[in-house]
PDB file of N, CA and C in Angstrom:
ATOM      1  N   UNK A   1      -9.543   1.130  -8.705  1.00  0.00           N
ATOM      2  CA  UNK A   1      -9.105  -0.095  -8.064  1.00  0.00           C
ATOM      3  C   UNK A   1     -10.327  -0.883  -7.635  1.00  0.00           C
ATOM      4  N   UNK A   2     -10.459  -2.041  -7.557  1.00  0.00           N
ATOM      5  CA  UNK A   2     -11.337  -2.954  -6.887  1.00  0.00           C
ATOM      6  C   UNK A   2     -11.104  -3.785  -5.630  1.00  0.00           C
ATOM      7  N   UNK A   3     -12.273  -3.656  -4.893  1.00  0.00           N
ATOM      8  CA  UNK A   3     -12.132  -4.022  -3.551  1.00  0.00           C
ATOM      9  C   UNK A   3     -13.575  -5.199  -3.548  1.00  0.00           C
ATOM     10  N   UNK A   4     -13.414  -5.961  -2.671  1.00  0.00           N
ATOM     11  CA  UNK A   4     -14.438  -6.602  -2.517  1.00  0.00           C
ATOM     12  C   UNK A   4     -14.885  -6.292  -1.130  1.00  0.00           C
ATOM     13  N   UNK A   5     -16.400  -5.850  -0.989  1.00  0.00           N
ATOM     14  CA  UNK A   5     -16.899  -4.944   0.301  1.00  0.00           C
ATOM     15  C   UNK A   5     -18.125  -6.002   0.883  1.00  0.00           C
ATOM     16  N   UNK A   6     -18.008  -6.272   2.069  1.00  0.00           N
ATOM     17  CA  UNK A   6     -18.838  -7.501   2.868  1.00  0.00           C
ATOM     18  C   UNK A   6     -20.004  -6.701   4.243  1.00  0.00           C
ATOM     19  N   UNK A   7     -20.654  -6.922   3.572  1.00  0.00           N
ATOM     20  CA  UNK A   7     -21.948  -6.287   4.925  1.00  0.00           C
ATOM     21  C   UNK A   7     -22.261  -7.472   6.032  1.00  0.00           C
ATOM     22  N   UNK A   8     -21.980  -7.531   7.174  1.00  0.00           N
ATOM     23  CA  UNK A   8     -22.147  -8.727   8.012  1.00  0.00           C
ATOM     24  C   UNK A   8     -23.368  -8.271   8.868  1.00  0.00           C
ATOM     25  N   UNK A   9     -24.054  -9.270   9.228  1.00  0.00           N
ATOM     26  CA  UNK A   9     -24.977  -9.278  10.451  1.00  0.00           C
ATOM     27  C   UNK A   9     -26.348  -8.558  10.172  1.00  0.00           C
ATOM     28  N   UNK A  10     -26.498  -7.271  10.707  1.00  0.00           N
ATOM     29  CA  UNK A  10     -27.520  -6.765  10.777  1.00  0.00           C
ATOM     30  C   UNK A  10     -27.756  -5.512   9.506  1.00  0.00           C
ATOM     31  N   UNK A  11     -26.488  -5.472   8.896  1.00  0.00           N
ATOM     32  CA  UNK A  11     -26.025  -4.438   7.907  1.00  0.00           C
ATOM     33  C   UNK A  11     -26.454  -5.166   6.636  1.00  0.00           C
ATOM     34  N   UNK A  12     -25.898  -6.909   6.509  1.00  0.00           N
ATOM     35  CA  UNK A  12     -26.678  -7.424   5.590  1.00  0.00           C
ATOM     36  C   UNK A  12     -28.029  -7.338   5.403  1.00  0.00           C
ATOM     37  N   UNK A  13     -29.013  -7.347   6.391  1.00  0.00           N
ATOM     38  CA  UNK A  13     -30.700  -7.432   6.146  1.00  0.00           C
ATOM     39  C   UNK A  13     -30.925  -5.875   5.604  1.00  0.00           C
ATOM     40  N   UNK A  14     -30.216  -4.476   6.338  1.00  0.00           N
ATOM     41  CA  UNK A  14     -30.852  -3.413   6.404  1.00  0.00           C
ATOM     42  C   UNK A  14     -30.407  -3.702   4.960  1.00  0.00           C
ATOM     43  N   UNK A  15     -29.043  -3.804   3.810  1.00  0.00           N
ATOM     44  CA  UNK A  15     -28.860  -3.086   2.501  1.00  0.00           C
ATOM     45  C   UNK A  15     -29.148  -4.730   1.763  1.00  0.00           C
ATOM     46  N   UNK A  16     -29.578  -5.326   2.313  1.00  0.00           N
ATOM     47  CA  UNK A  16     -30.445  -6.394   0.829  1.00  0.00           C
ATOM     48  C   UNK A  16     -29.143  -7.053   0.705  1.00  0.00           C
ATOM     49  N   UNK A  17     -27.839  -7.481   0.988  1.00  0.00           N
ATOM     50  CA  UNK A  17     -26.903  -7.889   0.155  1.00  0.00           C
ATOM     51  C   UNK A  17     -25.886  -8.110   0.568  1.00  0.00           C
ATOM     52  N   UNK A  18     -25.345  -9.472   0.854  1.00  0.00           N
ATOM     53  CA  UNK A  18     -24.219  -9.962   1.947  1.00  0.00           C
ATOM     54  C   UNK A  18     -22.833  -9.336   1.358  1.00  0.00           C
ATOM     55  N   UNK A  19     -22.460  -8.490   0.385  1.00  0.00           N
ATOM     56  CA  UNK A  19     -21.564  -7.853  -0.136  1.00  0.00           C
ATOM     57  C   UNK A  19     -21.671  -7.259  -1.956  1.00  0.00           C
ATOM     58  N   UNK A  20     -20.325  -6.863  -2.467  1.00  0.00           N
ATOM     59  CA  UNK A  20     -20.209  -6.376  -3.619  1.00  0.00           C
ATOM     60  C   UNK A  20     -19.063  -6.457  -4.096  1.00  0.00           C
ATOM     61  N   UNK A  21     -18.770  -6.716  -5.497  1.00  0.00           N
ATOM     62  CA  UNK A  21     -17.307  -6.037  -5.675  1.00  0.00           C
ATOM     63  C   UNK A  21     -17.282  -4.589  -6.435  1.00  0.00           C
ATOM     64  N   UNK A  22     -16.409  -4.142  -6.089  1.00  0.00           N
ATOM     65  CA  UNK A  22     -16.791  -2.062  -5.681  1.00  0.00           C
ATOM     66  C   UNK A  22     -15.548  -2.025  -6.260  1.00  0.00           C
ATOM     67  N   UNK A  23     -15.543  -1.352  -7.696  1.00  0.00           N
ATOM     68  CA  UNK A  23     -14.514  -0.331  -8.340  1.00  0.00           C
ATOM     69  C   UNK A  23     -14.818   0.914  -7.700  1.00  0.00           C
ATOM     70  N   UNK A  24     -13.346   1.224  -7.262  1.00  0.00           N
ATOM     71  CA  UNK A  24     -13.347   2.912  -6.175  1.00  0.00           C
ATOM     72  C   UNK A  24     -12.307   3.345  -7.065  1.00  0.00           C
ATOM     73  N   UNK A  25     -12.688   4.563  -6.888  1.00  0.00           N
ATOM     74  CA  UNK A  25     -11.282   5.833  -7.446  1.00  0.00           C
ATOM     75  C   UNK A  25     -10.134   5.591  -6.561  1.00  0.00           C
ATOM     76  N   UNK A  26      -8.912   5.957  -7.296  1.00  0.00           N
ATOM     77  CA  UNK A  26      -7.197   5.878  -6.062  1.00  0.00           C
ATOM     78  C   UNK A  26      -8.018   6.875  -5.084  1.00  0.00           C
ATOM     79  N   UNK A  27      -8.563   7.178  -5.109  1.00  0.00           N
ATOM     80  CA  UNK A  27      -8.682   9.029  -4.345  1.00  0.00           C
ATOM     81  C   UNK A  27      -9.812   8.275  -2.701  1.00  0.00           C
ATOM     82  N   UNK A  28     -10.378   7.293  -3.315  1.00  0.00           N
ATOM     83  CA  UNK A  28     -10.856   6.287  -1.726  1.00  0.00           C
ATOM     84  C   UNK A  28      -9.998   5.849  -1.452  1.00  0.00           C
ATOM     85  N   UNK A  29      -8.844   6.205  -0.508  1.00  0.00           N
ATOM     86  CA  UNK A  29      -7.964   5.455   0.051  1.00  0.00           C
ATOM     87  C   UNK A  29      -8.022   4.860   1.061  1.00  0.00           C
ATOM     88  N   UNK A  30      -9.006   5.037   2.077  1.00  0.00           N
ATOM     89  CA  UNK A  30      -9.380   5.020   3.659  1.00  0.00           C
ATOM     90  C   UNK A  30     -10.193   4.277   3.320  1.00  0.00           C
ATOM     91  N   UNK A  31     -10.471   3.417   4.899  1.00  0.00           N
ATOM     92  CA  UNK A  31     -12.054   2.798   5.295  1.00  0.00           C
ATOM     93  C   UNK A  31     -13.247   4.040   5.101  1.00  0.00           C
ATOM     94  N   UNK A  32     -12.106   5.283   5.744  1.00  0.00           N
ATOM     95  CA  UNK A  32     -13.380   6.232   6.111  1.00  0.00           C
ATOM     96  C   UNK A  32     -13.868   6.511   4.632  1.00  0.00           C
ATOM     97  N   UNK A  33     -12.727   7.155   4.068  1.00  0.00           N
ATOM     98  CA  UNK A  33     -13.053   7.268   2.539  1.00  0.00           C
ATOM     99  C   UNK A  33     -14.558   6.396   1.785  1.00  0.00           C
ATOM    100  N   UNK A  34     -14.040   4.762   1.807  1.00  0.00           N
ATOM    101  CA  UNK A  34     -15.132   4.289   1.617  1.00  0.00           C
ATOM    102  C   UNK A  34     -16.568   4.193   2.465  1.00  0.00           C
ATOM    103  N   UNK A  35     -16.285   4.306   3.465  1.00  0.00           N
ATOM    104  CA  UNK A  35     -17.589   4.366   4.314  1.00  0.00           C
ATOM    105  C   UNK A  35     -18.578   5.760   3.764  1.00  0.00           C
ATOM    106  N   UNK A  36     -17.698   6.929   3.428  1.00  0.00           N
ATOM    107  CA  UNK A  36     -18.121   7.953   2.881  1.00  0.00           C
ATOM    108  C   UNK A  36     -19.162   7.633   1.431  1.00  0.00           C
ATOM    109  N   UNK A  37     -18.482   7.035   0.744  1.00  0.00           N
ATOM    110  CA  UNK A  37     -18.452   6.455  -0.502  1.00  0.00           C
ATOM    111  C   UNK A  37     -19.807   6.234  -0.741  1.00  0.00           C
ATOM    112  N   UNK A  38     -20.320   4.592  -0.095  1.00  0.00           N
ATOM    113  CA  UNK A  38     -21.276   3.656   0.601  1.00  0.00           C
ATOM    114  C   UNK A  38     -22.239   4.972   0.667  1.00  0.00           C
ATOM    115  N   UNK A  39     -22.328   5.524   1.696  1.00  0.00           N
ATOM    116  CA  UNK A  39     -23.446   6.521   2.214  1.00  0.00           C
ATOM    117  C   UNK A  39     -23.913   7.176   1.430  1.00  0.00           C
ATOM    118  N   UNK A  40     -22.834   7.730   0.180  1.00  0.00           N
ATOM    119  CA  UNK A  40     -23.269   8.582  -0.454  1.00  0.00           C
ATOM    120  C   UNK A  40     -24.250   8.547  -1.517  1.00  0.00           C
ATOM    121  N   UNK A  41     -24.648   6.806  -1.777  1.00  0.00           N
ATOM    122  CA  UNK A  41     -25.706   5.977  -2.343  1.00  0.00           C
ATOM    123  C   UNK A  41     -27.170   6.422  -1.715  1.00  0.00           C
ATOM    124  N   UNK A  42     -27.283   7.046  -0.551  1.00  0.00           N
ATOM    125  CA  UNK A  42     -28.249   7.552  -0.056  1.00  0.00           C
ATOM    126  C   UNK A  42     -29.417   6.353   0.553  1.00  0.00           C
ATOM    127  N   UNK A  43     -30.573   6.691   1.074  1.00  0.00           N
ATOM    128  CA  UNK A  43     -31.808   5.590   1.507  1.00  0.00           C
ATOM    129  C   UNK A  43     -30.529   5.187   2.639  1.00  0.00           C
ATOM    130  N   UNK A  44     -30.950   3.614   2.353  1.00  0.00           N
ATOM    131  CA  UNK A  44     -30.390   2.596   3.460  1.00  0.00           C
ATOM    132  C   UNK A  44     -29.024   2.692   3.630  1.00  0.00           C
ATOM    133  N   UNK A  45     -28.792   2.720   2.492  1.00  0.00           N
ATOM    134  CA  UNK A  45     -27.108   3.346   2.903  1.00  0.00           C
ATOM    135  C   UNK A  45     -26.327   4.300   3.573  1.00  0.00           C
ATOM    136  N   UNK A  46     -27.338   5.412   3.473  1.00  0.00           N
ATOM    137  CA  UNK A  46     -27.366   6.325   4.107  1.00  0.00           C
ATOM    138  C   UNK A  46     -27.777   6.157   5.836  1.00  0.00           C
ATOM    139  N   UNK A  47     -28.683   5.452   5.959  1.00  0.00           N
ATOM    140  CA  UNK A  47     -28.845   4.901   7.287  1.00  0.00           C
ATOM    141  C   UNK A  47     -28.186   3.893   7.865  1.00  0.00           C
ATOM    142  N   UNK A  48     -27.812   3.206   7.223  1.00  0.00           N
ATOM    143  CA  UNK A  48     -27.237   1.821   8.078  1.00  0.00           C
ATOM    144  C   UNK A  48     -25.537   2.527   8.482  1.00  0.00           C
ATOM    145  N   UNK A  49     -25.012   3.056   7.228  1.00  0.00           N
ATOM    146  CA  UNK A  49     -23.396   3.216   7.498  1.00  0.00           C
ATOM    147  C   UNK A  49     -23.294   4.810   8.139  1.00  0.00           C
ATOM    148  N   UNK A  50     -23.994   5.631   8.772  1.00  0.00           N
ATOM    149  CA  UNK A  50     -24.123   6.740   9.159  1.00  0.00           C
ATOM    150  C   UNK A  50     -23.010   7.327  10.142  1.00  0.00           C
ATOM    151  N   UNK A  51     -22.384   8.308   9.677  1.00  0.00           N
ATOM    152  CA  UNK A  51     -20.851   8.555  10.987  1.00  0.00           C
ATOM    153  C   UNK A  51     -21.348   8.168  12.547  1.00  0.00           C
ATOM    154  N   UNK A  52     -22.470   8.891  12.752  1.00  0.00           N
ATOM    155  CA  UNK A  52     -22.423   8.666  14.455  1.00  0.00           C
ATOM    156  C   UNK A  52     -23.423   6.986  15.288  1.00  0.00           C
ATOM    157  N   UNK A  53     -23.116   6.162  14.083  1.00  0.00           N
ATOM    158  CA  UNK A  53     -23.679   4.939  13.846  1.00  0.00           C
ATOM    159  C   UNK A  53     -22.531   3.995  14.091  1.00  0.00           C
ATOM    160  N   UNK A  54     -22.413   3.358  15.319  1.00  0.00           N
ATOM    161  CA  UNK A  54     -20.944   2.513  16.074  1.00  0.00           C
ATOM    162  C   UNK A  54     -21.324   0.872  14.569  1.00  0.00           C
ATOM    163  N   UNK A  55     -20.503   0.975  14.174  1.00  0.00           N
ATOM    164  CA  UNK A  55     -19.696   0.007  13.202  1.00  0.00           C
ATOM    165  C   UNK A  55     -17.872  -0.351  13.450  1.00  0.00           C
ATOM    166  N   UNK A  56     -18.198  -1.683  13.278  1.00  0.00           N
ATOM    167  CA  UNK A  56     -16.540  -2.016  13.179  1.00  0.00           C
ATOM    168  C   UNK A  56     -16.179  -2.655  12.046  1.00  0.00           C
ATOM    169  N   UNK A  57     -14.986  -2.110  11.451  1.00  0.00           N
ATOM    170  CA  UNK A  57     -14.408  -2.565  10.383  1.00  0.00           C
ATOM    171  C   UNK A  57     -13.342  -3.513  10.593  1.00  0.00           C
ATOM    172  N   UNK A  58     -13.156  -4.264   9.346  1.00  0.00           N
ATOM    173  CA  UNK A  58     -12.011  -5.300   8.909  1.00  0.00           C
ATOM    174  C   UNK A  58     -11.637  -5.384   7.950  1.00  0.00           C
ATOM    175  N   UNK A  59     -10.584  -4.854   7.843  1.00  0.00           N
ATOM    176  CA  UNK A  59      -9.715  -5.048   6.350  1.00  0.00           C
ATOM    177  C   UNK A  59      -9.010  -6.132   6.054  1.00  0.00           C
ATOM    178  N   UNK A  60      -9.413  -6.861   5.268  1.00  0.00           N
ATOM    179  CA  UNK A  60      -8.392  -8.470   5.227  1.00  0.00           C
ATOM    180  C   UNK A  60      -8.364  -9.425   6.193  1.00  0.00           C
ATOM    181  N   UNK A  61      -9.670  -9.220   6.556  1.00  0.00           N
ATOM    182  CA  UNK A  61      -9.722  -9.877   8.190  1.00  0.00           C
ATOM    183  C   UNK A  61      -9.224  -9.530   9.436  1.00  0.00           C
ATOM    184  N   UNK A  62      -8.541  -8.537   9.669  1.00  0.00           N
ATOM    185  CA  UNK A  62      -7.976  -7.506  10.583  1.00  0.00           C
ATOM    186  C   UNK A  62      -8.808  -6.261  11.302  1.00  0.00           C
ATOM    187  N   UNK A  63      -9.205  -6.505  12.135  1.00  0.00           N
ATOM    188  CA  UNK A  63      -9.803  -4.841  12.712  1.00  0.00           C
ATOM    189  C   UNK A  63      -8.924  -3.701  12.320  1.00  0.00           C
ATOM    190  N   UNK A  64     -10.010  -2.988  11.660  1.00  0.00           N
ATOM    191  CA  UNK A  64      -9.398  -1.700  11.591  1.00  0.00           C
ATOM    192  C   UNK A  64      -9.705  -0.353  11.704  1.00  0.00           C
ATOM    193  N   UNK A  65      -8.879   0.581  11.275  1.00  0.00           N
ATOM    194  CA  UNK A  65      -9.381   1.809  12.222  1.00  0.00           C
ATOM    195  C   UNK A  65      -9.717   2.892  10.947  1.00  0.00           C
ATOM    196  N   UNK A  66     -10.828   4.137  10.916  1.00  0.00           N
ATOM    197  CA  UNK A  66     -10.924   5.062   9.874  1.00  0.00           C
ATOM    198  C   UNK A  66      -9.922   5.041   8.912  1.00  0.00           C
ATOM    199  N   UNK A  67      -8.993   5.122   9.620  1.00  0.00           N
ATOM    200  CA  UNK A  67      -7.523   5.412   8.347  1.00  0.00           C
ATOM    201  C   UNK A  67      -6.608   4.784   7.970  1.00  0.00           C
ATOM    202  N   UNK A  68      -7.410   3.381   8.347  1.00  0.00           N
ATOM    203  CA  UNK A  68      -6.712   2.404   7.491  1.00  0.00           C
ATOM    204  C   UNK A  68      -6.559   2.512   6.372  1.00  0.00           C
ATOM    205  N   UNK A  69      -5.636   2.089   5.417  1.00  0.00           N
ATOM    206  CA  UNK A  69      -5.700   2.056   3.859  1.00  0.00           C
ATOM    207  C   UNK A  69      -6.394   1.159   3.702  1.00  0.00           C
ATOM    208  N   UNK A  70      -6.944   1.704   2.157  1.00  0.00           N
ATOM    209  CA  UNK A  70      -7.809   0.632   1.043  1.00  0.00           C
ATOM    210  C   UNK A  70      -6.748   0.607   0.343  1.00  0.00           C
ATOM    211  N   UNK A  71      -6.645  -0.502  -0.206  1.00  0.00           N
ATOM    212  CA  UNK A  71      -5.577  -1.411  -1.643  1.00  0.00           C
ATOM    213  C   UNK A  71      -6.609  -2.030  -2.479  1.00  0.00           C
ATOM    214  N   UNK A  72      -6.170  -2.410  -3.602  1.00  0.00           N
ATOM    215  CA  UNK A  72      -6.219  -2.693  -5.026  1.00  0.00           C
ATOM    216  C   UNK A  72      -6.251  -4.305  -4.023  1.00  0.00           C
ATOM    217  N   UNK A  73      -7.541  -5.111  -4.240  1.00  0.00           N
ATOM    218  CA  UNK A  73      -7.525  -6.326  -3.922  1.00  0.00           C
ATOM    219  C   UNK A  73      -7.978  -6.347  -2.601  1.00  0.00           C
ATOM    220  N   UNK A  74      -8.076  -5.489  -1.330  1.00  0.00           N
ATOM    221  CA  UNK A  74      -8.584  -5.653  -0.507  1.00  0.00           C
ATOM    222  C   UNK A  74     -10.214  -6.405   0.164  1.00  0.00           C
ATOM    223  N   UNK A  75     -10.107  -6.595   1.155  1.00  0.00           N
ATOM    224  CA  UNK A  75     -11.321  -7.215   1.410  1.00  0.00           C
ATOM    225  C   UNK A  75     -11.591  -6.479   2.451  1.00  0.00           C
ATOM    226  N   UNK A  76     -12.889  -6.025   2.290  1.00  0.00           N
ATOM    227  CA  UNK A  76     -13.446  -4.820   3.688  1.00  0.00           C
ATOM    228  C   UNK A  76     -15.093  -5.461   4.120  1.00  0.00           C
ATOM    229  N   UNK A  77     -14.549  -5.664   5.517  1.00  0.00           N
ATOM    230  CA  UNK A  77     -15.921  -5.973   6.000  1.00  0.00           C
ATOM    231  C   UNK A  77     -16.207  -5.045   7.085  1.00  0.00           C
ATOM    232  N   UNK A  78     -17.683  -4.563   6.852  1.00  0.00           N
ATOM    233  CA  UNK A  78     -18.367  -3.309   7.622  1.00  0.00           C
ATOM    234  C   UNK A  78     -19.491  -4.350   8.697  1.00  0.00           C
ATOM    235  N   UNK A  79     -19.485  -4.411   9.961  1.00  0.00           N
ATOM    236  CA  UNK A  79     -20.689  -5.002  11.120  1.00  0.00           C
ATOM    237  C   UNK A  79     -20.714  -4.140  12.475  1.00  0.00           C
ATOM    238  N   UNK A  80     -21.650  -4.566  12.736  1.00  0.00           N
ATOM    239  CA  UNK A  80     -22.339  -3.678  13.988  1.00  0.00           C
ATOM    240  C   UNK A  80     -21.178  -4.394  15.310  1.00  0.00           C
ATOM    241  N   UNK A  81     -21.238  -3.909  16.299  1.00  0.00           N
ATOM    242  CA  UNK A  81     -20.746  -4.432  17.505  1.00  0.00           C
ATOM    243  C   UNK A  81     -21.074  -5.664  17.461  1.00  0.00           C
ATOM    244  N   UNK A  82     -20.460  -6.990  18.330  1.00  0.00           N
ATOM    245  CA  UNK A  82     -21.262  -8.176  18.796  1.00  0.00           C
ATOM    246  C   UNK A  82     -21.227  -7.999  20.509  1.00  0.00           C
ATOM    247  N   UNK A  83     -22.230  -8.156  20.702  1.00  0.00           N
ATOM    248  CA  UNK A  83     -21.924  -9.142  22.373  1.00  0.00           C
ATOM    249  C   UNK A  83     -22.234  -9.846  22.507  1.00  0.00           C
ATOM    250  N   UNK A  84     -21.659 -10.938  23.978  1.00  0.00           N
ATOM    251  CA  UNK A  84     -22.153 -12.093  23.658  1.00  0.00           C
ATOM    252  C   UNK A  84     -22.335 -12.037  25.385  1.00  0.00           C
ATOM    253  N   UNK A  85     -23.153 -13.534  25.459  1.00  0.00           N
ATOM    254  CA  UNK A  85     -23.842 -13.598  27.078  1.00  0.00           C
ATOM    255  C   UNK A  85     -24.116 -14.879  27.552  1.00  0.00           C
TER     256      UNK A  85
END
C-alpha cells in the first residue's frame, strides 16, 4: 500500500527531506508499525524517530496515537512537540 509520510519541523533538517511517498507491506498497519519501519533505515533515522524520543503523530491531519491504523492513501505526519510563549 502507499502512504504519503511528512517529516515536520526539526525532523525535516535531522533526515534531509520534508517527506516521501512510502510503499509499506499490509503487515505496517500502525503508526507504530511505521515508525518501526522508518528506524529501521538506520543513521538518522534511527536517531531522529527513536521509541524513547517524544514525537507526535497525525494521520490525515488528526493526532494520533501508536495504534492508529495506516490505510492505503493515508497521510502521516511525524514532529517533535511545539511550545509556544
Amino acid at each position: 500500500m502507499k502512504v504519503k509520510v511528512l517529516y515536520l519541523a526539526s525532523l525535516r533538517e535531522q533526515l534531509g527531506k520534508p517527506g516521501e511517498d512510502l510503499e509499506v507491506s499490509p503487515a505496517t498497519s500502525t503508526v507504530a508499525g511505521l515508525r518501526t519501519l522508518l528506524m529501521a533505515r538506520g543513521g538518522a533515522w534511527q536517531t531522529a524517530l527513536a521509541q524513547g524520543k517524544a514525537l507526535r503523530v497525525a494521520v490525515n491531519q488528526e493526532m494520533a496515537q501508536p495504534t492508529t491504523a495506516v490505510k492505503p492513501g493515508d497521510e502521516i505526519a511525524f514532529f517533535p512537540p511545539v511550545t509556544g510563549g
